[in-house]
C-alpha atoms as a PDB file:
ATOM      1  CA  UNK A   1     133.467  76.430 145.762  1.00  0.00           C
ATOM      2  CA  UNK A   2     133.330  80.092 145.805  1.00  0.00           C
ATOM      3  CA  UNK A   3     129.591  80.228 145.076  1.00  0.00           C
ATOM      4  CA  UNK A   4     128.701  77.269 147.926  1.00  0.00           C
ATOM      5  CA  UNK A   5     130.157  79.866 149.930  1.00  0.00           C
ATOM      6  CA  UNK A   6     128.253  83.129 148.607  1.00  0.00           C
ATOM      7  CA  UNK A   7     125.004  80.687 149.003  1.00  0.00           C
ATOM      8  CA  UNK A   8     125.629  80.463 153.011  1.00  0.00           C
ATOM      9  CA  UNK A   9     126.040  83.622 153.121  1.00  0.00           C
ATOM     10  CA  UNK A  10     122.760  84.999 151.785  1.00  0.00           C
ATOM     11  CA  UNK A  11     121.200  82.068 153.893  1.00  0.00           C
ATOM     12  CA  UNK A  12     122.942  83.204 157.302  1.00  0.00           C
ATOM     13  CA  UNK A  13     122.097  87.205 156.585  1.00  0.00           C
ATOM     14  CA  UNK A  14     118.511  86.175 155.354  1.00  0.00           C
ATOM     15  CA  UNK A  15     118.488  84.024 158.956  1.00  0.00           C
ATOM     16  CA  UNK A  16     119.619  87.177 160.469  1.00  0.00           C
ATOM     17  CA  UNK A  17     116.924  89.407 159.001  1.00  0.00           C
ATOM     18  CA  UNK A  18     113.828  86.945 159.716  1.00  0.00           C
ATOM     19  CA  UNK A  19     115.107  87.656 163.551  1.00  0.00           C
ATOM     20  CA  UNK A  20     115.403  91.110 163.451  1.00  0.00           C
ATOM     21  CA  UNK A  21     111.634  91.632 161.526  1.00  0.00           C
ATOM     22  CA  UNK A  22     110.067  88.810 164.049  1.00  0.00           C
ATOM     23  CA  UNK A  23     111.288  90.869 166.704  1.00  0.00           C
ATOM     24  CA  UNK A  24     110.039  94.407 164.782  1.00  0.00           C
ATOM     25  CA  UNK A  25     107.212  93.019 164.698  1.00  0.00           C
ATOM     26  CA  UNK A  26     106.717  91.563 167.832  1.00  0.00           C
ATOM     27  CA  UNK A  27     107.409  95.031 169.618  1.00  0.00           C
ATOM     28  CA  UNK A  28     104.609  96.349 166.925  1.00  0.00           C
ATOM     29  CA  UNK A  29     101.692  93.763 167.887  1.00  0.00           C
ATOM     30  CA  UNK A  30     102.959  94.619 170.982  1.00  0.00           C
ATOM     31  CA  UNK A  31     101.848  98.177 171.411  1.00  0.00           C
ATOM     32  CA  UNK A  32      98.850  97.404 169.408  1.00  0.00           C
ATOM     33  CA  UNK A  33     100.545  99.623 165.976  1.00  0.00           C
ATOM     34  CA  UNK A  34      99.277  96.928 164.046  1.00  0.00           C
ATOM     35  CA  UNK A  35      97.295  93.766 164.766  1.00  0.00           C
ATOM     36  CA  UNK A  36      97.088  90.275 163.811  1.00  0.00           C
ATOM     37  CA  UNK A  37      93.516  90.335 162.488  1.00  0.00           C
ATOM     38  CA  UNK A  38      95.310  91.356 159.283  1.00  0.00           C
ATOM     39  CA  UNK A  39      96.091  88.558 157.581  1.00  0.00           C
ATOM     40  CA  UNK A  40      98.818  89.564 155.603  1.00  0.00           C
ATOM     41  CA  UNK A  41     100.410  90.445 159.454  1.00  0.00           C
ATOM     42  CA  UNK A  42      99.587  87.113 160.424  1.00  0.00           C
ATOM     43  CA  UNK A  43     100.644  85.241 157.503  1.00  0.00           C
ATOM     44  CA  UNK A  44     104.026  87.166 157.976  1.00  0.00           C
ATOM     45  CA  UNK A  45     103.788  86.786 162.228  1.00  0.00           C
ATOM     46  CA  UNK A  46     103.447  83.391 161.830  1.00  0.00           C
ATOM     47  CA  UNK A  47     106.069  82.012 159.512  1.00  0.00           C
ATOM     48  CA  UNK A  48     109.020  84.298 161.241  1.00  0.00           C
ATOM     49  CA  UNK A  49     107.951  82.800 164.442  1.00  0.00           C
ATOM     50  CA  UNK A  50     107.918  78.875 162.436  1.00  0.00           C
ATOM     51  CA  UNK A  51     111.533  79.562 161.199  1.00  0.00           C
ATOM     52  CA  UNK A  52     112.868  81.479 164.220  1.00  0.00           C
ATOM     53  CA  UNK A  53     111.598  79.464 167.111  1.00  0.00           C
ATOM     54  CA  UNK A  54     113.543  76.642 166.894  1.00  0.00           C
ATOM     55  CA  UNK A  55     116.760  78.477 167.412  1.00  0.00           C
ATOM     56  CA  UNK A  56     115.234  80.807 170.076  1.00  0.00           C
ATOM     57  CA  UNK A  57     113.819  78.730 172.162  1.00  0.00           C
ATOM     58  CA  UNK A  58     116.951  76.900 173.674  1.00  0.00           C
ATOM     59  CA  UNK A  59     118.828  79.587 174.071  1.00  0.00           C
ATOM     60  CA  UNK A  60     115.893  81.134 176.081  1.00  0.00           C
ATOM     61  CA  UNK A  61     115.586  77.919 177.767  1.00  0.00           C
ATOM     62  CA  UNK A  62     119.161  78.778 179.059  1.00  0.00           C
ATOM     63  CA  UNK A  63     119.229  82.409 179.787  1.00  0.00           C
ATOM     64  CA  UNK A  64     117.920  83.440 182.804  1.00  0.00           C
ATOM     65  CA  UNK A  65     114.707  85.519 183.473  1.00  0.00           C
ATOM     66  CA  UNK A  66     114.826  89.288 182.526  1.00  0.00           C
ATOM     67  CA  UNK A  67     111.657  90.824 183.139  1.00  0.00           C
ATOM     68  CA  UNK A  68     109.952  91.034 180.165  1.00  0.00           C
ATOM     69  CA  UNK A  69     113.221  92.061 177.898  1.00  0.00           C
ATOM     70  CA  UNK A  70     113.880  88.711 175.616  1.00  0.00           C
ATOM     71  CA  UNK A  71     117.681  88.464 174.772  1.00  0.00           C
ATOM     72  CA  UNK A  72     117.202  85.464 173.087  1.00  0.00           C
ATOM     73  CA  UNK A  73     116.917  86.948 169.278  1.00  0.00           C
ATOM     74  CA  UNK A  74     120.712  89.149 170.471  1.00  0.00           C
ATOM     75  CA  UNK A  75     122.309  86.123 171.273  1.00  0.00           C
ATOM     76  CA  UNK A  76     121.197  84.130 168.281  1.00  0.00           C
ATOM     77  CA  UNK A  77     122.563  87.160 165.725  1.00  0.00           C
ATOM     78  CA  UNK A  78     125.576  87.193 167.597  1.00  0.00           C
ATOM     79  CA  UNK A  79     125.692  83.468 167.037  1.00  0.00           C
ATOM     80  CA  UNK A  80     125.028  83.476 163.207  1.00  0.00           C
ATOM     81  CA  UNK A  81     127.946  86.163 163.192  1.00  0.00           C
ATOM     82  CA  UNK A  82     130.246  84.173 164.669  1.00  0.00           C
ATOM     83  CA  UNK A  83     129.429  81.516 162.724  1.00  0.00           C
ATOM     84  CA  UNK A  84     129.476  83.608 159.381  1.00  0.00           C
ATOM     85  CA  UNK A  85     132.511  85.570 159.925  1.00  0.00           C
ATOM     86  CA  UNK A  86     134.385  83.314 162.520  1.00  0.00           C
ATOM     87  CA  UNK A  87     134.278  79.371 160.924  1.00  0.00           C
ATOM     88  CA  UNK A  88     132.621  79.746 157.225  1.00  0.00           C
ATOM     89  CA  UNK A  89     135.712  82.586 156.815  1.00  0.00           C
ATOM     90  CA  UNK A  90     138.122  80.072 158.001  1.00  0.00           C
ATOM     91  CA  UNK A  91     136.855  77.537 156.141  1.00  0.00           C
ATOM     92  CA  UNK A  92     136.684  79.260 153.025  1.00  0.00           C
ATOM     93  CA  UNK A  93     140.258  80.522 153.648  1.00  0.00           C
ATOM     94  CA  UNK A  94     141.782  77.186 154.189  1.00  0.00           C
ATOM     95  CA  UNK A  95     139.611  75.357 151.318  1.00  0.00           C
ATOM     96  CA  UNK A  96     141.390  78.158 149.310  1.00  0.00           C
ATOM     97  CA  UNK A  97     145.000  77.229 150.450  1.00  0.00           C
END
């Protein structure tokens, strides 16, 4: 049981990470450091935004408008966090019991 659990938890931080490179990377295309003609960058562009968008897109759907700062990758850390250390900890503790 102990190992189902070490398994989400890689998955949830590797979740965590593919947000916080998409968004690295966004900022970077952004102010033209690197560009997408690369196809290594767009290889790697592409599938963060195929795994990430899902989860961002409702919650931008339901924040309000910003300018052009996107909470939307802050909100869904702070999500996986709760969900990590908040209900698989609990879970784990009282599967232990």
């Amino acid at each position: 049981m102990t190992t189902l659990f070490n398994l989400l938890d890689i998955v949830v931080n590797l979740y965590m990470w593919c947000f916080i490179i998409s968004a690295i990377l966004s900022w970077l295309i952004a102010f033209n450091v690197i560009n997408t003609s690369n196809r290594l960058i767009y290889t790697v562009g592409d599938f963060l935004y195929r795994i990430t968008e899902p989860v961002l897109q409702p919650i931008r759907n339901m924040l309000p408008n910003f300018g052009g700062i996107d909470f939307s990758p802050l909100i869904a850390i702070l999500l996986l966090l709760f969900i990590k250390d908040g209900i698989l900890r609990q879970i784990y503790i009282w599967m232990a019991s």
